[in-house]
Protein backbone atom coordinates (compact mmCIF):
# COMPACT_ATOMS: atom_id res chain seq x y z
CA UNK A 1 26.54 -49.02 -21.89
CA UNK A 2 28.00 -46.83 -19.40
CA UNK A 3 28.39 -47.76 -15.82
CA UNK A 4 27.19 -44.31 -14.37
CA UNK A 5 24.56 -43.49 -11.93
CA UNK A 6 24.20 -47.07 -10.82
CA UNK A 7 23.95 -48.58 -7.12
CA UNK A 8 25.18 -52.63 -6.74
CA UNK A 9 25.28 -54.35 -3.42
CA UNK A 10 28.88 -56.35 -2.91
CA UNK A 11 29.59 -58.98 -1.15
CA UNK A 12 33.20 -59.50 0.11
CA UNK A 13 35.81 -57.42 2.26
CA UNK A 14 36.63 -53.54 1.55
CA UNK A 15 38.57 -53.91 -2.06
CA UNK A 16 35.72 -56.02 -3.57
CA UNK A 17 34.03 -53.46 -4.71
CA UNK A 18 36.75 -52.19 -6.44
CA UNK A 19 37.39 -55.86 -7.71
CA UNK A 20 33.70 -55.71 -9.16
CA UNK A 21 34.19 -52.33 -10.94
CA UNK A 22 36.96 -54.43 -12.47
CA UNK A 23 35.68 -57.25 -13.57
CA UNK A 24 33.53 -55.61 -16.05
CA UNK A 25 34.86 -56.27 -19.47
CA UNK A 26 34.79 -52.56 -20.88
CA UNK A 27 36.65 -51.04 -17.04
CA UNK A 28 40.42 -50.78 -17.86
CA UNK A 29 41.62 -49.35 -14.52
CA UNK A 30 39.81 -48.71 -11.03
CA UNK A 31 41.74 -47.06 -8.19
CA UNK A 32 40.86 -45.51 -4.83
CA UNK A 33 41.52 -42.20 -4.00
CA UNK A 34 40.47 -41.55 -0.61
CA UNK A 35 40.74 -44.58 1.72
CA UNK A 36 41.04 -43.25 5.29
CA UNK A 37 38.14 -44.48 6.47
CA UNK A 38 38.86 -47.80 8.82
CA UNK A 39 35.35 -48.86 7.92
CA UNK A 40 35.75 -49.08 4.17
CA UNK A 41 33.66 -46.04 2.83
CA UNK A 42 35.82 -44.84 0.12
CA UNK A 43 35.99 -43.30 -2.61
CA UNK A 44 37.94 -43.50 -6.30
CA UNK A 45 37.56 -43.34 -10.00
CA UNK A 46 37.62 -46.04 -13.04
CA UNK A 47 37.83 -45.73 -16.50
CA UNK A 48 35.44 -47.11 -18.78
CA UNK A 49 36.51 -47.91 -23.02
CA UNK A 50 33.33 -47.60 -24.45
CA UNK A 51 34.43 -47.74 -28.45
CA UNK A 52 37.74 -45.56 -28.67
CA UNK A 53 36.77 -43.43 -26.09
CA UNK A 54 38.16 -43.60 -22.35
CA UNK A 55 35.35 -41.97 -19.83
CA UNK A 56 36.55 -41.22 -16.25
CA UNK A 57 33.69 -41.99 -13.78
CA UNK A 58 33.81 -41.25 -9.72
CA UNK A 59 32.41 -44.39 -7.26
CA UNK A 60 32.16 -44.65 -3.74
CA UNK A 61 31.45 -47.61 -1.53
CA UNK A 62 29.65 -47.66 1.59
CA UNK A 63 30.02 -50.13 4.45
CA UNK A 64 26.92 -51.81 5.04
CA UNK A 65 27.36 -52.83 8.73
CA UNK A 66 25.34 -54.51 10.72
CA UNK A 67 25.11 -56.43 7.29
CA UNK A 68 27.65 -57.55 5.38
CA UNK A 69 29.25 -55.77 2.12
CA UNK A 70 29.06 -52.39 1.00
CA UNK A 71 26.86 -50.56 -1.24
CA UNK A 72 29.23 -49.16 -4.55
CA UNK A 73 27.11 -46.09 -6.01
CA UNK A 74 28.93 -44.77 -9.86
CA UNK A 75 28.65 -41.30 -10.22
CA UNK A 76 28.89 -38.94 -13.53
CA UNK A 77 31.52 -39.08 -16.58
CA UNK A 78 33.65 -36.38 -15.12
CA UNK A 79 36.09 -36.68 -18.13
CA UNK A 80 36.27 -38.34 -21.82
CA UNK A 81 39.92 -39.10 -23.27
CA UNK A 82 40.29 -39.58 -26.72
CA UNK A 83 42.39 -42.08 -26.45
CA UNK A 84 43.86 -44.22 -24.03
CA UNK A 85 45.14 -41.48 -21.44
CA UNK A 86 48.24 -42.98 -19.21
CA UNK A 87 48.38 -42.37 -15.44
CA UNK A 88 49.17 -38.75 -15.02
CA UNK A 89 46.65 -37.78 -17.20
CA UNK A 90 44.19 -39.37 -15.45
CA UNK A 91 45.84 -38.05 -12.20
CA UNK A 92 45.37 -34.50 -13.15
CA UNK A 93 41.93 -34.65 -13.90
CA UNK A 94 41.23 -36.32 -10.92
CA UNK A 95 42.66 -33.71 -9.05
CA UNK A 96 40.76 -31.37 -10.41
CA UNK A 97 37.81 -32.77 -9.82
CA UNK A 98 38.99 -32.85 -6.12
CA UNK A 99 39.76 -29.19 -6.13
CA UNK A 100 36.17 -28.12 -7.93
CA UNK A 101 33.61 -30.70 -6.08
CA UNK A 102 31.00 -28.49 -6.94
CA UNK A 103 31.34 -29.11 -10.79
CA UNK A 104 31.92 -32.73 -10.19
CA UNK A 105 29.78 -35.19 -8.19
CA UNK A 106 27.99 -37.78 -7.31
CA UNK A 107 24.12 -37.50 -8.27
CA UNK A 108 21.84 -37.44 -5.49
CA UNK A 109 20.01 -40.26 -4.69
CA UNK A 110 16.57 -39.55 -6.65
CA UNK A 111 18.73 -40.14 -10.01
CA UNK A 112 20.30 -43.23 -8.90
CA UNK A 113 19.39 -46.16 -11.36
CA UNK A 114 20.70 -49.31 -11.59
């Protein structure tokens, strides 16, 4: 099943929720590509092997303060790779994706799921 359009609540400091993302048996890489926030909401991408097929999904986290943890929201596929894509592949489309925000982002919150 694919991990998209989904909201979790993490416990744990600001790379936890990338350490949950992770921890999912089918995620084979999760990195963050916007971190300047000192609070911890930030953004990045993982990619999901869901039979041969490699899908590139967007997250964010959200610092939850006055509580503790964040709130990690998946977005949309943005990409599918055939096959297992190496890091400048991914890089490209991820830039991209940057570049065009408009064709690629986050769902609102009314088709959040999860």
């Amino acid at each position: 099943m694919l991990l998209t359009h989904k909201r979790y609540a993490v416990s744990g400091d600001w790379y936890q929720p990338k350490a949950q993302l992770l921890s999912k048996p089918s995620v084979v890489l999760a990195e963050y590509h916007e971190t300047s926030s000192s609070s911890g909401d930030w953004s990045g991408y993982f990619l999901q092997k869901i039979g041969q097929a490699y899908h590139l999904i967007l997250f964010t986290q959200e610092n939850l303060y006055p509580e503790d943890g964040f709130e990690l929201v998946t977005g949309e596929v943005v990409h599918t790779f055939k096959s297992e894509p190496n890091k400048s592949d991914v890089a490209k489309v991820i830039i991209s994706v940057l570049e065009h925000p408009r064709n690629h982002s986050l769902s609102n919150s009314a088709e959040l799921k999860g």
